[in-house]
Each structure stands twice: as C-alpha cells, then as structure tokens.
N, C-alpha and C. Protein backbone atom coordinates (compact mmCIF):
# COMPACT_ATOMS: atom_id res chain seq x y z
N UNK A 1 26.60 15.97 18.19
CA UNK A 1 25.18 16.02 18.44
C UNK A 1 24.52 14.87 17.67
N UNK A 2 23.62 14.01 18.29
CA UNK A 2 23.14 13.08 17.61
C UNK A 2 21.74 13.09 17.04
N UNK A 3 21.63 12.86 16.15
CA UNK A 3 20.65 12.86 15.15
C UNK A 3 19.49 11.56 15.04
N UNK A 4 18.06 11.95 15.60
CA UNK A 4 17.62 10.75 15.70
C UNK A 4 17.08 10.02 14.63
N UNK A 5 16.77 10.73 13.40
CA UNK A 5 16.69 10.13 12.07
C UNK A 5 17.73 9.47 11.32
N UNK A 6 18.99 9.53 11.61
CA UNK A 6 20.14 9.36 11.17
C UNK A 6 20.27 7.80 11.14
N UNK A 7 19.52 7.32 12.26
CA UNK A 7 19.94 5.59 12.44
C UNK A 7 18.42 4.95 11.93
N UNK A 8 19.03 3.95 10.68
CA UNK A 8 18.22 3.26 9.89
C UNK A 8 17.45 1.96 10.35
N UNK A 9 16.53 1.41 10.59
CA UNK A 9 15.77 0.02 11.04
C UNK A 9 16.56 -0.54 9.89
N UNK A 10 17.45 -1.91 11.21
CA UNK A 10 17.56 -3.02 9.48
C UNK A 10 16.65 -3.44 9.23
N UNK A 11 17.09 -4.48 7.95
CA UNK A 11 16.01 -4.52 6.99
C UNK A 11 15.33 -6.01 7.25
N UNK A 12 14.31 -6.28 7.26
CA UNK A 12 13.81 -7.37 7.88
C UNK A 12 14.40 -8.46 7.11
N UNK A 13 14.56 -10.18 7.67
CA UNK A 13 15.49 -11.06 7.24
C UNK A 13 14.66 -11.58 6.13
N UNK A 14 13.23 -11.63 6.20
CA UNK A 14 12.44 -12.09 4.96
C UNK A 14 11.42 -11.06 4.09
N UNK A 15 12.27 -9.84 4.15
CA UNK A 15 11.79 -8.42 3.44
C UNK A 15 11.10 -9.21 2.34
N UNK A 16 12.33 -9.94 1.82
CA UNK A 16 11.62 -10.05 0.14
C UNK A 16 10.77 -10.95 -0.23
N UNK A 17 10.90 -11.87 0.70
CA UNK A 17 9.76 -12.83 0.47
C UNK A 17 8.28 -12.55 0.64
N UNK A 18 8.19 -11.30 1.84
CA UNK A 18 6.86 -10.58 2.01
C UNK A 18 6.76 -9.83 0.88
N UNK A 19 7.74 -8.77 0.17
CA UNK A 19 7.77 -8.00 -0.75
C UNK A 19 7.01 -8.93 -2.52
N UNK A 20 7.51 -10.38 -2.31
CA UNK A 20 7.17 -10.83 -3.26
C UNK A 20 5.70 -11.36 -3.16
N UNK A 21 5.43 -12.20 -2.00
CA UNK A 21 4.11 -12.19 -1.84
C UNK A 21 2.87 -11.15 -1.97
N UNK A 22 3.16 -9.97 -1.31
CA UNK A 22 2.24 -8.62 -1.80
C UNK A 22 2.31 -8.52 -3.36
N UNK A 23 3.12 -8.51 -4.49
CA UNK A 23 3.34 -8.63 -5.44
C UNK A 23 2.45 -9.60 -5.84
N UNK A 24 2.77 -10.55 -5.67
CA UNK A 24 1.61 -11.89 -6.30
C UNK A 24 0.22 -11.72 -6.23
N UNK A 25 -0.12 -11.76 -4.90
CA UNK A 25 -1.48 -10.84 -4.68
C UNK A 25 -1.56 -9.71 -5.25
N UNK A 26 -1.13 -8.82 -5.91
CA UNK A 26 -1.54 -7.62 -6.70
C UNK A 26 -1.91 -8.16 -8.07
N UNK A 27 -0.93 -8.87 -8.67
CA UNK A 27 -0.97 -9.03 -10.08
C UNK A 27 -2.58 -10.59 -9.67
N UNK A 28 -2.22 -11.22 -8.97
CA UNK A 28 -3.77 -12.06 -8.88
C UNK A 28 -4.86 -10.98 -9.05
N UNK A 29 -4.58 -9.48 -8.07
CA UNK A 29 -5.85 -8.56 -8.15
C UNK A 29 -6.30 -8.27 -9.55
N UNK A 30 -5.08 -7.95 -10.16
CA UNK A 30 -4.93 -6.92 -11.60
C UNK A 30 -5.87 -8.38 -12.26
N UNK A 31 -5.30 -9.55 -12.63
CA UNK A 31 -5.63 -10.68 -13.16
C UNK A 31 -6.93 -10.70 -13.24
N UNK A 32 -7.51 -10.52 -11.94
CA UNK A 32 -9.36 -10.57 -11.79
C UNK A 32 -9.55 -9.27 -12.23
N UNK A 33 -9.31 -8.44 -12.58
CA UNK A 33 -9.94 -7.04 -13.03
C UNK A 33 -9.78 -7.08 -14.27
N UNK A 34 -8.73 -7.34 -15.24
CA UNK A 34 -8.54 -7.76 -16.40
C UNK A 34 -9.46 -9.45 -17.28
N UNK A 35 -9.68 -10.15 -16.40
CA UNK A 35 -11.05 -10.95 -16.28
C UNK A 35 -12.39 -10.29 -16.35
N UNK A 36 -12.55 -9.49 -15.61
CA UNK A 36 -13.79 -8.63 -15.94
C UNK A 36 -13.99 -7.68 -17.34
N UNK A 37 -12.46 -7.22 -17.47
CA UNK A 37 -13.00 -6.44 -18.80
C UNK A 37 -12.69 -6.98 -19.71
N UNK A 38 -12.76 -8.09 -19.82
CA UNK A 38 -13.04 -8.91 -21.26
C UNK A 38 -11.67 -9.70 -21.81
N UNK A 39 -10.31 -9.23 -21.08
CA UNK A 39 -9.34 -9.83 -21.62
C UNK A 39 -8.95 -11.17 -21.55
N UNK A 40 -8.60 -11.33 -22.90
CA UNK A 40 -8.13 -12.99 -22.87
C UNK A 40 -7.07 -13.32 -21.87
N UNK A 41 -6.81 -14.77 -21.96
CA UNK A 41 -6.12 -15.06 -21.00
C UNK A 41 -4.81 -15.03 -21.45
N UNK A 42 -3.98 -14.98 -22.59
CA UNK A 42 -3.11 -14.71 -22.92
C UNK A 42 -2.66 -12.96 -22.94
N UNK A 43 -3.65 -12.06 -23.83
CA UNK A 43 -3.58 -11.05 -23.20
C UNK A 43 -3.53 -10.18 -21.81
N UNK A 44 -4.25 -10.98 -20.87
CA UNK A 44 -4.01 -10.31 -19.61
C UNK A 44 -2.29 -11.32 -19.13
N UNK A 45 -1.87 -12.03 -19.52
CA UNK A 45 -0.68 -12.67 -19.15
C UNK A 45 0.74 -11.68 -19.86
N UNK A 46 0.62 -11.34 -20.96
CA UNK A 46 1.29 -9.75 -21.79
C UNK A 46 1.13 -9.07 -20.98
N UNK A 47 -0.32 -8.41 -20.41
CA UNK A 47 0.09 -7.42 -20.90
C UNK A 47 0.38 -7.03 -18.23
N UNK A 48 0.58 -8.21 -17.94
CA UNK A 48 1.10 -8.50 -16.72
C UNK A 48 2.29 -8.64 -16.68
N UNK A 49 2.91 -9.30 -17.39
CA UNK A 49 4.35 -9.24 -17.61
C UNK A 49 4.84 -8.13 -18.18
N UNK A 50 4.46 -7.62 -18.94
CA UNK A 50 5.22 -6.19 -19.64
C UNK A 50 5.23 -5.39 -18.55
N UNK A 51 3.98 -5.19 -17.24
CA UNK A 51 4.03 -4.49 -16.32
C UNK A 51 5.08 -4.52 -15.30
N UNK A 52 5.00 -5.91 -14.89
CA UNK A 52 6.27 -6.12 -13.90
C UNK A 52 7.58 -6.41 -14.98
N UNK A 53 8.05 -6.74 -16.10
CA UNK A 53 9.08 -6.14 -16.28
C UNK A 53 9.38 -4.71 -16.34
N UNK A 54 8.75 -3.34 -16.48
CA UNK A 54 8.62 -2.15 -16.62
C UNK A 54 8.88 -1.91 -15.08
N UNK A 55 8.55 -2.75 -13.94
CA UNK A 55 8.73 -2.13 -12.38
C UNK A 55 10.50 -2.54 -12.24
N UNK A 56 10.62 -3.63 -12.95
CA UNK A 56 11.98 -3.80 -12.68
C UNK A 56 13.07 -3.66 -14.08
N UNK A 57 12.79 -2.94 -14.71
CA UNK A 57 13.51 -2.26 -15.62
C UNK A 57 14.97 -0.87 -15.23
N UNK A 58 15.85 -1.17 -14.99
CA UNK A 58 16.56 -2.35 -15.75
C UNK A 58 17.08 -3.43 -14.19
N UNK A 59 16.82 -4.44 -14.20
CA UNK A 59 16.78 -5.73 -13.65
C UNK A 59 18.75 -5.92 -13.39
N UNK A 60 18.10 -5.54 -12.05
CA UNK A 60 19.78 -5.52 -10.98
C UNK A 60 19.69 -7.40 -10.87
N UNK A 61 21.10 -7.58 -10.94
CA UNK A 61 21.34 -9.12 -10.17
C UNK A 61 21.80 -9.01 -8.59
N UNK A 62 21.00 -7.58 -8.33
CA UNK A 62 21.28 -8.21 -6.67
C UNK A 62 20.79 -7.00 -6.12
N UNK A 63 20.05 -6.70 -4.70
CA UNK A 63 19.54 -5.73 -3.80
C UNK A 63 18.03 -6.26 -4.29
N UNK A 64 17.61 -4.79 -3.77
CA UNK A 64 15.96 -4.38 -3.96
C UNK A 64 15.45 -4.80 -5.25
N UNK A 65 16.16 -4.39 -6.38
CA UNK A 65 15.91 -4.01 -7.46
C UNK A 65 15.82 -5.25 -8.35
N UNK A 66 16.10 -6.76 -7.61
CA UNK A 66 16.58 -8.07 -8.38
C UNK A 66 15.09 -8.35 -8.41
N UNK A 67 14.57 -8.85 -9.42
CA UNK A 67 13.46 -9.42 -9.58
C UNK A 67 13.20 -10.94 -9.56
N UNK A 68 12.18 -10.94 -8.35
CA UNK A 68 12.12 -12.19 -7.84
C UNK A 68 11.77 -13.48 -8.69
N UNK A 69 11.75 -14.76 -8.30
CA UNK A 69 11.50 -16.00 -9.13
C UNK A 69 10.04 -15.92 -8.94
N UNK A 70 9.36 -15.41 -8.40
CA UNK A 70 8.00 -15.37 -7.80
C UNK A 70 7.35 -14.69 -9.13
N UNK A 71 7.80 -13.41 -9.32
CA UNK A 71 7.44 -12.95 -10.48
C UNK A 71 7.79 -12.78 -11.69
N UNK A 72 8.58 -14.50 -12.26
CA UNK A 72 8.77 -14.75 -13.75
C UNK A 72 8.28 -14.67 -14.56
N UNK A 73 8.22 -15.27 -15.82
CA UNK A 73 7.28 -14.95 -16.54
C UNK A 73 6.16 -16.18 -16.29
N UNK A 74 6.70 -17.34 -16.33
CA UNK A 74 6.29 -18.38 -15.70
C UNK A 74 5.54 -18.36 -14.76
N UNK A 75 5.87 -17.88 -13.52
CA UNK A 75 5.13 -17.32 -12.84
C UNK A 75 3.45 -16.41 -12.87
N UNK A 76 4.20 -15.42 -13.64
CA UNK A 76 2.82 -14.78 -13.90
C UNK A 76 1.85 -15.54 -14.80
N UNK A 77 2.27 -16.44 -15.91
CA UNK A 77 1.26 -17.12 -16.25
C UNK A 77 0.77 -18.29 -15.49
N UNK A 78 1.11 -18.50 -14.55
CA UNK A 78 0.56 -19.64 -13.56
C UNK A 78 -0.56 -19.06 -12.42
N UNK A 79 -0.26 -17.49 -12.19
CA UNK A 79 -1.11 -16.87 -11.72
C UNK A 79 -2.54 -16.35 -12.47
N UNK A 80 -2.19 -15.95 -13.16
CA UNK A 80 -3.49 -15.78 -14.44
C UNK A 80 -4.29 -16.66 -14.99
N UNK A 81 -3.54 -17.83 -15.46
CA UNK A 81 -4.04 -19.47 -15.50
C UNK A 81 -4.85 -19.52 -14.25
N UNK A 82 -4.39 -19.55 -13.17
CA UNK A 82 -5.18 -19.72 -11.89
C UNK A 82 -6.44 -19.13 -11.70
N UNK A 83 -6.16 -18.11 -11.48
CA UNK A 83 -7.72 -16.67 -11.80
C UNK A 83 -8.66 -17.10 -12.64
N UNK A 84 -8.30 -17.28 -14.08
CA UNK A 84 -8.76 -17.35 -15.23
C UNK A 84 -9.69 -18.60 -15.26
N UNK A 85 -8.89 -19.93 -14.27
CA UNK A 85 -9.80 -21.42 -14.14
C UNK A 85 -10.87 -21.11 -13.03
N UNK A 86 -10.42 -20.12 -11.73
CA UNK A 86 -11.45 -19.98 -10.82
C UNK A 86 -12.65 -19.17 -11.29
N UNK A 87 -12.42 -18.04 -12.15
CA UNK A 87 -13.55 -17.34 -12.98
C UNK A 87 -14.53 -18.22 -13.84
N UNK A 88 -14.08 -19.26 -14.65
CA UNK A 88 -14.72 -19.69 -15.53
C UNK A 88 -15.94 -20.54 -15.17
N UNK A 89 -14.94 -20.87 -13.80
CA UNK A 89 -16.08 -22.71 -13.09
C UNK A 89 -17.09 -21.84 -12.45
C-alpha cells in the first residue's frame, strides 16, 4: 500500500544559497533594530555573531547544519558596518 507522504520533494539545487541570503537579510533586519536601540557598532556586531554562532552550534562540516561563508564573522561585520554607514548619513 502506498503512502503518499512517504515520498520526499528533493531538495532544491540552490537551497542554500537562498537559505543564506534570507539569513543576511535577517541579521541586516536585527542590525537596524539594534541601531535604533542605541547599540554600538561593535556591540551589535557581538552580540550578531554570538547569535548565529548559537543557530549553528555545534557547526557540522557538511549538510544543513554547515555554516555558510555568508555568515562569518567577517561577514557579519561587513553587514553591520553597512547598516551602521546607511543610518548615520
């Protein structure tokens, strides 16, 4: 008897690259909200990274769970830097 939940949608060929982009745009969101309540720009760059290391805790080298180059640490301070220059001007 066949089961119609049983058969899985593969997984799209650029899952993660969308997966990482929604990501970027969140922490840009968080970035401007943390802009509003007063945090420095080093502090909102902490305390962004402590967040997304905590989503990918403990940090697989491979599947779902690998944490992207998108959201390094590097990364996140290039995003916050960003926010932080468009807020100021």
């Amino acid at each position: 008897m066949p089961f119609p939940w049983l058969h899985c949608t593969p997984a799209r060929a650029d899952g993660a690259d969308r997966r990482a982009s929604v990501a970027c745009a969140e922490l840009t969101s968080r970035a401007g909200v943390l802009y509003r309540l007063g945090f420095s720009q080093a502090a909102a760059t902490r305390r962004l990274a402590a967040a997304v290391a905590w989503e990918y805790d403990p940090e697989s080298s491979r599947g779902v769970h690998r944490r992207p180059a998108a959201l390094s640490e590097p990364a996140i301070a290039r995003i916050v830097s960003d926010v932080y220059a468009r807020r100021t001007s």
